[in-house]
Protein backbone atom coordinates (compact mmCIF):
# COMPACT_ATOMS: atom_id res chain seq x y z
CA UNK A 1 80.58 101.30 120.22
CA UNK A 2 81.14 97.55 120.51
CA UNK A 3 84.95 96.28 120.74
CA UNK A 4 86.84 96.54 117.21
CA UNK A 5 88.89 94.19 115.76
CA UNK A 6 92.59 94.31 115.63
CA UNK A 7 92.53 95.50 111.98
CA UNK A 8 89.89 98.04 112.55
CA UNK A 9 91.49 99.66 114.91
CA UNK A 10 94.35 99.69 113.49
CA UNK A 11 92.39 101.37 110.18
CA UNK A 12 90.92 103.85 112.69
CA UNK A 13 94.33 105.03 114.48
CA UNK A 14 95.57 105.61 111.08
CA UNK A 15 92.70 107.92 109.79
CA UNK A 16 92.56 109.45 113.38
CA UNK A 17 95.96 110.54 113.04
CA UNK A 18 96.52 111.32 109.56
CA UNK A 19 93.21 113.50 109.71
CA UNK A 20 94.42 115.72 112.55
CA UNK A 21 97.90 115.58 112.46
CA UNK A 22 98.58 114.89 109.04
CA UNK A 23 101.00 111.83 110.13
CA UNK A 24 101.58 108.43 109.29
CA UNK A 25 101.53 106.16 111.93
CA UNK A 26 104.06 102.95 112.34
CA UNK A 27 102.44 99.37 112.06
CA UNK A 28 102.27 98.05 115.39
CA UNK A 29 105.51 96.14 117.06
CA UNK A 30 103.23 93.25 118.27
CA UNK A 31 100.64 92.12 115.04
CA UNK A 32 98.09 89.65 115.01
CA UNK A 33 98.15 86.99 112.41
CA UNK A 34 96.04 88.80 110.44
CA UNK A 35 98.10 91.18 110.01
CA UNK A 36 101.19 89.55 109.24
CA UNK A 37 100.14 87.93 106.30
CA UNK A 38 99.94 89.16 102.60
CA UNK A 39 96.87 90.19 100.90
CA UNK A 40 94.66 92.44 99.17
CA UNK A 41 92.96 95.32 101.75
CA UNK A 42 89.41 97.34 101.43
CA UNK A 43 88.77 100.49 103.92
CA UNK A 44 85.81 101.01 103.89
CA UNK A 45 84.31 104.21 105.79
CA UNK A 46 80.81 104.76 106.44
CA UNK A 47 78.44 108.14 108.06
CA UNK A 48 75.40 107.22 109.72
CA UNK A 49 75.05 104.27 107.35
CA UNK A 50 76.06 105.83 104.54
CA UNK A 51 79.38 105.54 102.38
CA UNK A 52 81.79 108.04 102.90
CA UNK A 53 84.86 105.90 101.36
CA UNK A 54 85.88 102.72 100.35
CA UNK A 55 89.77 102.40 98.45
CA UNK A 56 91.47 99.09 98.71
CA UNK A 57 94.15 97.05 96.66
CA UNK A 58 93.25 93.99 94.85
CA UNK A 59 96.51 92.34 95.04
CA UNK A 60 98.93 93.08 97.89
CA UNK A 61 101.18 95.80 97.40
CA UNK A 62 102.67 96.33 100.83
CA UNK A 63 105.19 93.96 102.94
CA UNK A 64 101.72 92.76 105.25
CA UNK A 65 98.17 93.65 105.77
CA UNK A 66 99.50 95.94 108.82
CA UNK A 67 100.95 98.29 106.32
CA UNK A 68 98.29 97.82 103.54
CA UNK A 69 95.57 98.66 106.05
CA UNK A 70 97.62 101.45 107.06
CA UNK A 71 98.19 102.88 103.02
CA UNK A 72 94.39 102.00 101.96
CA UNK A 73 92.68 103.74 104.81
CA UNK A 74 94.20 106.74 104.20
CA UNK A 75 93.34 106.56 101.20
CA UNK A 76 89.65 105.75 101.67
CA UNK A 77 89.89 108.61 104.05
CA UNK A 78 91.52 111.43 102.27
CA UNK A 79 91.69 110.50 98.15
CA UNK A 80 88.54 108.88 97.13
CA UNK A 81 87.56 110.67 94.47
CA UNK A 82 83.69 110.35 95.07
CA UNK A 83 83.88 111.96 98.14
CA UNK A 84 86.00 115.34 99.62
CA UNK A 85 88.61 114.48 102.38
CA UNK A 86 87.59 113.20 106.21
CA UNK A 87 87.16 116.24 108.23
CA UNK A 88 88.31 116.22 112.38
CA UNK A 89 84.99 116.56 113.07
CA UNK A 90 83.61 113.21 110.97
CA UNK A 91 85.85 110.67 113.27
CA UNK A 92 83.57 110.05 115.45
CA UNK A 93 80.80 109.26 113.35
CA UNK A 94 82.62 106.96 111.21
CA UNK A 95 81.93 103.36 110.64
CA UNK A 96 85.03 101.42 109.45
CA UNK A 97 85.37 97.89 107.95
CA UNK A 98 88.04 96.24 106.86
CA UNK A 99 87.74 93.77 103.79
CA UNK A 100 91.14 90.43 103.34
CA UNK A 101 90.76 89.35 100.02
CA UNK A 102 91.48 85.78 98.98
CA UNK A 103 93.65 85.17 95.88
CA UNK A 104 90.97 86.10 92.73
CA UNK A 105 90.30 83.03 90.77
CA UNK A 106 88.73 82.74 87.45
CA UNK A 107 85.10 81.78 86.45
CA UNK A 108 83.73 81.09 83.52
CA UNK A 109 79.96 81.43 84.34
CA UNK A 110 77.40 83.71 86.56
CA UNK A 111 76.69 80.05 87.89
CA UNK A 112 79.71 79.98 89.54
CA UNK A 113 79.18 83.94 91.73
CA UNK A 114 76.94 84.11 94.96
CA UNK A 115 76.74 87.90 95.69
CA UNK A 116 76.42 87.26 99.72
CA UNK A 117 79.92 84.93 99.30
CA UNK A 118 82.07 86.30 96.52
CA UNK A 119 83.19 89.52 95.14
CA UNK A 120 83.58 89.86 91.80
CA UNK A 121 86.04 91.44 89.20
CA UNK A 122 85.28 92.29 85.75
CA UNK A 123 88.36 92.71 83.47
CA UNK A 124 88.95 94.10 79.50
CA UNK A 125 92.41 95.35 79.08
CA UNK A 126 93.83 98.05 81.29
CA UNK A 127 89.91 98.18 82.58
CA UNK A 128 89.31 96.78 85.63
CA UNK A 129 86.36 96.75 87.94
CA UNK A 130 85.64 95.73 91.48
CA UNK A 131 82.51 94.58 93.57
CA UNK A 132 82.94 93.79 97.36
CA UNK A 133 80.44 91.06 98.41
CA UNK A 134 77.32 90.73 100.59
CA UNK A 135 76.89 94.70 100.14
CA UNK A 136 73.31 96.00 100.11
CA UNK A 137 70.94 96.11 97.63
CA UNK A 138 72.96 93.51 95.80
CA UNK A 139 71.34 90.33 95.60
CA UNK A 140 71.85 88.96 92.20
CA UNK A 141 75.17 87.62 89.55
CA UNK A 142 73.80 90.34 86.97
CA UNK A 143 73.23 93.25 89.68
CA UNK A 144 76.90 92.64 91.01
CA UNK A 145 78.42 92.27 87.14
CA UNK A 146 76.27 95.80 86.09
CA UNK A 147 78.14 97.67 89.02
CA UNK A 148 81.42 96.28 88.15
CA UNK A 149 81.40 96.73 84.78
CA UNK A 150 79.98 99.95 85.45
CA UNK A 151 82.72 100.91 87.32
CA UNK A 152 85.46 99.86 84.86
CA UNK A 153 83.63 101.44 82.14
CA UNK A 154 83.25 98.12 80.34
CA UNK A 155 79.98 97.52 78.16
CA UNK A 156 77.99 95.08 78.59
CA UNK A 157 78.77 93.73 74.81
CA UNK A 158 82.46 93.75 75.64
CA UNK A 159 84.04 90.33 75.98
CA UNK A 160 85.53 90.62 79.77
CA UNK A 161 87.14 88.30 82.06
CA UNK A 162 85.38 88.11 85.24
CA UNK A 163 87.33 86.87 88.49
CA UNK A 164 86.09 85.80 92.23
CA UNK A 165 87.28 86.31 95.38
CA UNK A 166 86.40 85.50 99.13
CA UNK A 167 86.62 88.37 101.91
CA UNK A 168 87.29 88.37 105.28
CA UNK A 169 84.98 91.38 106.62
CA UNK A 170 86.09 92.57 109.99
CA UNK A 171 84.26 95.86 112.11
């Protein structure tokens, strides 16, 4: 396995020892800068290529990414409701990314989305959808809206505010 980044590993020493010991580790004493700062976190987990979990927060709602990396990937790990809990004997199979989002910023137009660059939130009331970018098999604007909208149960005849944001992707 090629050398993780900071963040990574910090995402995989937290599923590694919530999954077998059912703990909650401490964010490190010494943090990158990464970690220090305040933002939005996706975990995502991934088997042999294919998703096993992916929970995040679009806004921050931890103190610094060290402790929202350490709340979302036990979460992607253990509540995503798609898929049952990580066993023991998954950890070393698992793929893990980490995902900083940039502050969401309003668009008016598909013009203004580039699935590869931005990911994209669809909005209508309490509704709320969420697309990571550059993800596979999503090329276009109106593929990435679908998903989202899909997601936040929104129809497509629904007027909905739709949001961008930038990631930082780290593995």
């Amino acid at each position: 396995m090629a050398q993780e980044h900071p963040l990574v590993q910090l995402a995989r020493r937290t599923i590694e020892k919530f999954v077998r010991d059912g703990e909650v580790i401490s964010p490190p004493s010494e943090r990158t800068l990464e970690m220090e700062q305040q933002a939005g976190v996706f975990v995502s987990l991934h088997k042999r290529g294919a998703l096993r979990g992916c929970i995040g927060t679009i806004e921050p709602a931890q103190p610094n990414v060290a402790q929202e990396i350490i709340h979302n990937a036990i979460s992607a790990a253990t509540r995503d409701p798609r898929f049952p809990p990580v066993r023991p004997d998954e950890l070393d199979d698992l793929e893990i990314s980490t995902d900083v989002l940039s502050e969401p910023e309003m668009i008016t137009s598909l013009d203004e989305l580039d699935p590869k660059r931005y990911g994209v939130i669809v909005e209508k009331g309490y509704r709320r959808g969420l697309l990571l970018p550059n993800l596979g098999g999503v090329d276009t604007a109106e593929k990435q809206i679908d998903i989202a909208l899909r997601k936040a149960w929104i129809s497509k005849d629904e007027e909905y505010e739709i949001q961008r944001f930038e990631v930082v992707r780290y593995h």
